[in-house]
Protein backbone atom coordinates (compact mmCIF):
# COMPACT_ATOMS: atom_id res chain seq x y z
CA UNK A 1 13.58 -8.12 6.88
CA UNK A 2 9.88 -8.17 6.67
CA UNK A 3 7.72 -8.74 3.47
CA UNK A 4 4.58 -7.26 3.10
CA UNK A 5 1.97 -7.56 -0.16
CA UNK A 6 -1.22 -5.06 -0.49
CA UNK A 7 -4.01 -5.53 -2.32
CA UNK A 8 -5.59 -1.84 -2.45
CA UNK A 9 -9.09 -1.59 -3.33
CA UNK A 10 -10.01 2.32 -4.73
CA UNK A 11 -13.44 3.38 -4.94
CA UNK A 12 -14.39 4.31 -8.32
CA UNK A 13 -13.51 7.95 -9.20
CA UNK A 14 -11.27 8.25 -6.03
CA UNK A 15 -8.30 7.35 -7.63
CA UNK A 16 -6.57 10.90 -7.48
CA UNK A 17 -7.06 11.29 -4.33
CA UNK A 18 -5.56 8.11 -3.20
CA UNK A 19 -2.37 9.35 -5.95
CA UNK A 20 -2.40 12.16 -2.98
CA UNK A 21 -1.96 9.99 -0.53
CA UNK A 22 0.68 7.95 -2.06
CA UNK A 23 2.50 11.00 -2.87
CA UNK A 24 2.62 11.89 0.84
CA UNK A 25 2.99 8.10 2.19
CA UNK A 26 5.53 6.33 -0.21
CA UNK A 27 8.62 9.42 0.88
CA UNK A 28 7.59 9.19 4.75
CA UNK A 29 7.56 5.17 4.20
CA UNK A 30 11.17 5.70 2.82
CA UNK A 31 12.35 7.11 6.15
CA UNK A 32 11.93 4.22 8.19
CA UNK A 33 13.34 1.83 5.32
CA UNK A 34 10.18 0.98 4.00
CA UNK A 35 10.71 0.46 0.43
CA UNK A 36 8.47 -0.77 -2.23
CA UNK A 37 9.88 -3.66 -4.45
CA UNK A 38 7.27 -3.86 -6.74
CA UNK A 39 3.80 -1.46 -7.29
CA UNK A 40 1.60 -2.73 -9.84
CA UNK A 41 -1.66 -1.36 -11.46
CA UNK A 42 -3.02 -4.60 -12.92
CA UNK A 43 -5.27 -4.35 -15.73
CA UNK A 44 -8.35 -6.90 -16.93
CA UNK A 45 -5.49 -8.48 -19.75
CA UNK A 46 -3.39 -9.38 -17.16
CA UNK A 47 -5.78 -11.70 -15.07
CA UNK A 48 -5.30 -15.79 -15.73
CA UNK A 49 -8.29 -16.36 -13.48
CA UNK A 50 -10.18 -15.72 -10.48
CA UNK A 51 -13.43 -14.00 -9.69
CA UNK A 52 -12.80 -12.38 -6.94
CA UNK A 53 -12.69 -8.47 -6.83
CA UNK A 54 -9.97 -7.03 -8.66
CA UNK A 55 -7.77 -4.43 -6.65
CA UNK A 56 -6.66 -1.16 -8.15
CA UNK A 57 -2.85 -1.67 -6.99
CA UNK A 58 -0.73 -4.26 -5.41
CA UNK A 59 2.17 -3.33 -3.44
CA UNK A 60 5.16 -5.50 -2.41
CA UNK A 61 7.19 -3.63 0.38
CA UNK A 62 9.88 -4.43 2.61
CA UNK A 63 10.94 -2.67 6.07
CA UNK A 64 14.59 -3.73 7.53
CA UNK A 65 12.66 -4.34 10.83
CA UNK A 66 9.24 -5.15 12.53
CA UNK A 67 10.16 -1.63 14.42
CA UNK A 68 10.66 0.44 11.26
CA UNK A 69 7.13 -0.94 9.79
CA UNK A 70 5.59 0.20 13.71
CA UNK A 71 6.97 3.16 13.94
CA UNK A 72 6.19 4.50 10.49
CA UNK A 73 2.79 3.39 11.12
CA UNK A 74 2.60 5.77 14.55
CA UNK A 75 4.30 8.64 12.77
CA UNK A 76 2.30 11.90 13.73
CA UNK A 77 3.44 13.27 9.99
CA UNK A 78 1.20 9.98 8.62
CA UNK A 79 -1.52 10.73 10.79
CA UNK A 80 -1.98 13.99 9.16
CA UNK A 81 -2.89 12.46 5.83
CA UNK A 82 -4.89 9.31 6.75
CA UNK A 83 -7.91 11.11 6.02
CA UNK A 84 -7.12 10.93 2.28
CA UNK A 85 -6.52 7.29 2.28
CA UNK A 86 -9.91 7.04 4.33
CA UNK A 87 -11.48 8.78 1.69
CA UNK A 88 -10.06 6.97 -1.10
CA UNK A 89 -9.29 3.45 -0.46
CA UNK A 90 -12.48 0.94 0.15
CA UNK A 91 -10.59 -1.90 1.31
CA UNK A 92 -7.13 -3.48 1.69
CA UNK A 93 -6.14 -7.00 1.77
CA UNK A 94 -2.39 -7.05 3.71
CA UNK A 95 -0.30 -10.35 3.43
CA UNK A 96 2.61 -10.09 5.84
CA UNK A 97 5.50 -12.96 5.13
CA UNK A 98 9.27 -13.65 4.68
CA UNK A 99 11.65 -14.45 2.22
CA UNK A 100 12.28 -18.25 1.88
C-alpha cells in the first residue's frame, strides 16, 4: 500500500473547472484502486499557523500498489482530460509515504 498527500493549489476563479476535472479523475482513479481517504477544503479558521500559501484542497489517497498509482497515471482515458487540470490547478505539492 502506498500513501500519497496533495496539496492542490487552484488559481483564483478556476475552481469549477478543476470540480471538472475531479469529476472525471476521482472514478478513473477508482479503477486502479486508487482511493481517497480523506479530501479536505481547508478554510482560513482552520489554520493554527504557518505562512506559507494556503492550498485549495488536500488529498490523502492510497493505491494497493506502486503499479496501480503508474498505470492510472499512463491511462489514455486521463490523458484526455489533463488539459482541465492544466488549466485549473497552479501548483501541487505531492508527499508520497507509508503507513507506520
Amino acid at each position: 500500500m502506498i500513501y500519497l498527500t496533495q496539496l492542490i493549489f487552484v488559481e483564483p476563479g478556476k475552481e469549477q473547472i478543476f470540480h471538472q476535472f475531479e469529476d472525471l479523475a476521482i472514478p478513473l482513479m477508482e479503477r486502479y484502486r486508487g482511493r481517497i481517504l480523506y479530501r479536505l477544503r481547508p478554510t482560513p479558521e482552520t489554520y493554527v499557523s504557518g505562512d506559507a500559501d494556503k492550498p485549495y484542497e488536500i488529498h490523502f489517497i492510497s493505491f494497493d500498489t506502486e503499479n496501480d498509482l503508474e498505470n492510472f497515471l499512463k491511462d489514455d482515458r486521463r490523458q484526455e482530460f489533463m488539459h482541465l487540470k492544466n488549466a485549473s490547478v497552479r501548483k501541487v505539492l505531492l508527499v508520497k509515504g507509508a503507513k507506520m
